[in-house]
Protein backbone atom coordinates (compact mmCIF):
# COMPACT_ATOMS: atom_id res chain seq x y z
CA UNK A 1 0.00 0.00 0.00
CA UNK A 2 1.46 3.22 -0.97
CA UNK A 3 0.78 6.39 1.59
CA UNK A 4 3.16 8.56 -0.60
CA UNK A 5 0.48 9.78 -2.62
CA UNK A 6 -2.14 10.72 0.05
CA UNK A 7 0.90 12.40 1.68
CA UNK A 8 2.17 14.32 -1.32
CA UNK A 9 -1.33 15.44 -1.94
CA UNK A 10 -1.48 16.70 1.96
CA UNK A 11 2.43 18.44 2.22
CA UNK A 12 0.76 20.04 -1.67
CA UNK A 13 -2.74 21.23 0.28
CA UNK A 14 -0.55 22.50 3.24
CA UNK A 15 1.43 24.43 1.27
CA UNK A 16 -1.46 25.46 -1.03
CA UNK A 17 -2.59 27.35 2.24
CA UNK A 18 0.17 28.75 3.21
CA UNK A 19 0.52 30.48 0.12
CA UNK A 20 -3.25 31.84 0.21
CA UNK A 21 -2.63 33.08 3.76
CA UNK A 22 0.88 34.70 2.78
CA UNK A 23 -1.13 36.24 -0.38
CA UNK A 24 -4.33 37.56 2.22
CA UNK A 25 -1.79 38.85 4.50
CA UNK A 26 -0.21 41.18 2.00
CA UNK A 27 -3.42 42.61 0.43
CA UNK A 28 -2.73 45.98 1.66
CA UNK A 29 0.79 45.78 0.83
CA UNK A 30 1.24 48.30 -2.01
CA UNK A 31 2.63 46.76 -5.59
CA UNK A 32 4.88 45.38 -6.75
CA UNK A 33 4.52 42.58 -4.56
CA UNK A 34 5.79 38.85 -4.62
CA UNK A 35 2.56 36.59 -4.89
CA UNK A 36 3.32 33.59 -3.57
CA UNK A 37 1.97 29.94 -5.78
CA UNK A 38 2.89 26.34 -5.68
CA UNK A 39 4.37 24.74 -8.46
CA UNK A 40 3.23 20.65 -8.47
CA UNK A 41 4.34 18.38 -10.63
CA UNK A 42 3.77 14.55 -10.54
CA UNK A 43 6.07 12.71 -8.64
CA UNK A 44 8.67 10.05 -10.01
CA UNK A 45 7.01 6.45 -10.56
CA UNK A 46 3.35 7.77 -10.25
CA UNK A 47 4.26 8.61 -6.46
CA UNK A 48 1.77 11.51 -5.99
CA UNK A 49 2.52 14.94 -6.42
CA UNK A 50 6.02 17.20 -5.71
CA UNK A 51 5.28 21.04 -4.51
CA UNK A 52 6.76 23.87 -4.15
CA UNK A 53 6.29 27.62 -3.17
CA UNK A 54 7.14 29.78 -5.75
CA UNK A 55 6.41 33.66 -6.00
CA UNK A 56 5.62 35.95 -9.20
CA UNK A 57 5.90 39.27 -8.78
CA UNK A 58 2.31 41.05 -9.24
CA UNK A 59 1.49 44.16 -10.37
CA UNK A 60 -1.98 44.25 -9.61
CA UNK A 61 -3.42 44.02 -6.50
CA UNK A 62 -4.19 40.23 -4.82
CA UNK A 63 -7.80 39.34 -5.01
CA UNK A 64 -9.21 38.41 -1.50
CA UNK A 65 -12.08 36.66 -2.86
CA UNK A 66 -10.02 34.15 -5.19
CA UNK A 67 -7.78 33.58 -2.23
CA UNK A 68 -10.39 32.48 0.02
CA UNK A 69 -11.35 30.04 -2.43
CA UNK A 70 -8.21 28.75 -2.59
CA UNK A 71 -7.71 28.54 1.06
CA UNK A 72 -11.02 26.31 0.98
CA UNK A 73 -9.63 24.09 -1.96
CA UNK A 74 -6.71 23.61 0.05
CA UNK A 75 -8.75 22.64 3.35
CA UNK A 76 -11.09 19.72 1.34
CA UNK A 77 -8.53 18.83 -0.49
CA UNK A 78 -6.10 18.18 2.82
CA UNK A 79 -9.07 16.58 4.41
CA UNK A 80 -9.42 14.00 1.11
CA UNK A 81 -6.30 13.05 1.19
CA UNK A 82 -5.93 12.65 5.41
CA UNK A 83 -8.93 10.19 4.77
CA UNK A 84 -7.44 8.37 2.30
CA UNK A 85 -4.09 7.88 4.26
CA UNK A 86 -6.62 6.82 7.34
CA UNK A 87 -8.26 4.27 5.16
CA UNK A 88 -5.01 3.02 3.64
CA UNK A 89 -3.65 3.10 6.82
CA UNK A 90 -6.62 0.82 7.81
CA UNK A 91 -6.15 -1.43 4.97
CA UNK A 92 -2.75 -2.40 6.08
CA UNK A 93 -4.09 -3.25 9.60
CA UNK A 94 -6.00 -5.12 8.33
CA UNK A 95 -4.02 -7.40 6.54
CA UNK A 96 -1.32 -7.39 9.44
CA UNK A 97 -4.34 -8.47 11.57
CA UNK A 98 -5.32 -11.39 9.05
CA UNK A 99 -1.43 -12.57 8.65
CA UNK A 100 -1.66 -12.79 12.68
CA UNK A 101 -4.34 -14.72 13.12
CA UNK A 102 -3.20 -17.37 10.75
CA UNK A 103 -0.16 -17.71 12.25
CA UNK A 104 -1.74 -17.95 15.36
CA UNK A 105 -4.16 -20.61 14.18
CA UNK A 106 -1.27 -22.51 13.35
């Protein structure tokens, strides 16, 4: 069972986030400004997702209402992926559990 992909896609929500909250907090900060983004890009050997902050520099003001949507994006789509490493995590009990009990019937 592989929990890298649940826990790329919850490092890529965290820092998803971040970035919105770093971009909210500097709303009143006069351009140009540095507008911070994430950069994913699949992982190596279908392993998830690799992120990264980046930052463009912006001209125009930051628009609070698009980064409050992102902020929610990033919240579901942490909480999807923490299930999914829950259930996976589950999964593998599971089995441990079954490979226990026939040993034990043994």
């Amino acid at each position: 069972m592989d929990l890298s992909i649940p826990a790329s896609g919850m490092n890529d929500a965290r820092l998803r986030f971040n970035a919105a909250a770093q971009n909210i907090a500097n709303l009143n900060t006069p351009p140009p400004i540095d507008e911070q983004e994430v950069i994913t890009t699949p992982a190596p050997n279908g392993g998830g997702v690799q992120s990264r902050l980046g930052s463009q520099e912006s001209v125009f003001s930051m628009d609070l209402a698009s980064n409050l949507i992102y902020l929610k994006q990033a919240e579901f789509s942490y909480l999807s992926n923490a299930m999914a490493f829950q259930k996976a995590t589950e999964v593998v009990g599971s089995i441990i559990d079954i490979f226990d009990n026939q040993h034990d019937a043994t």
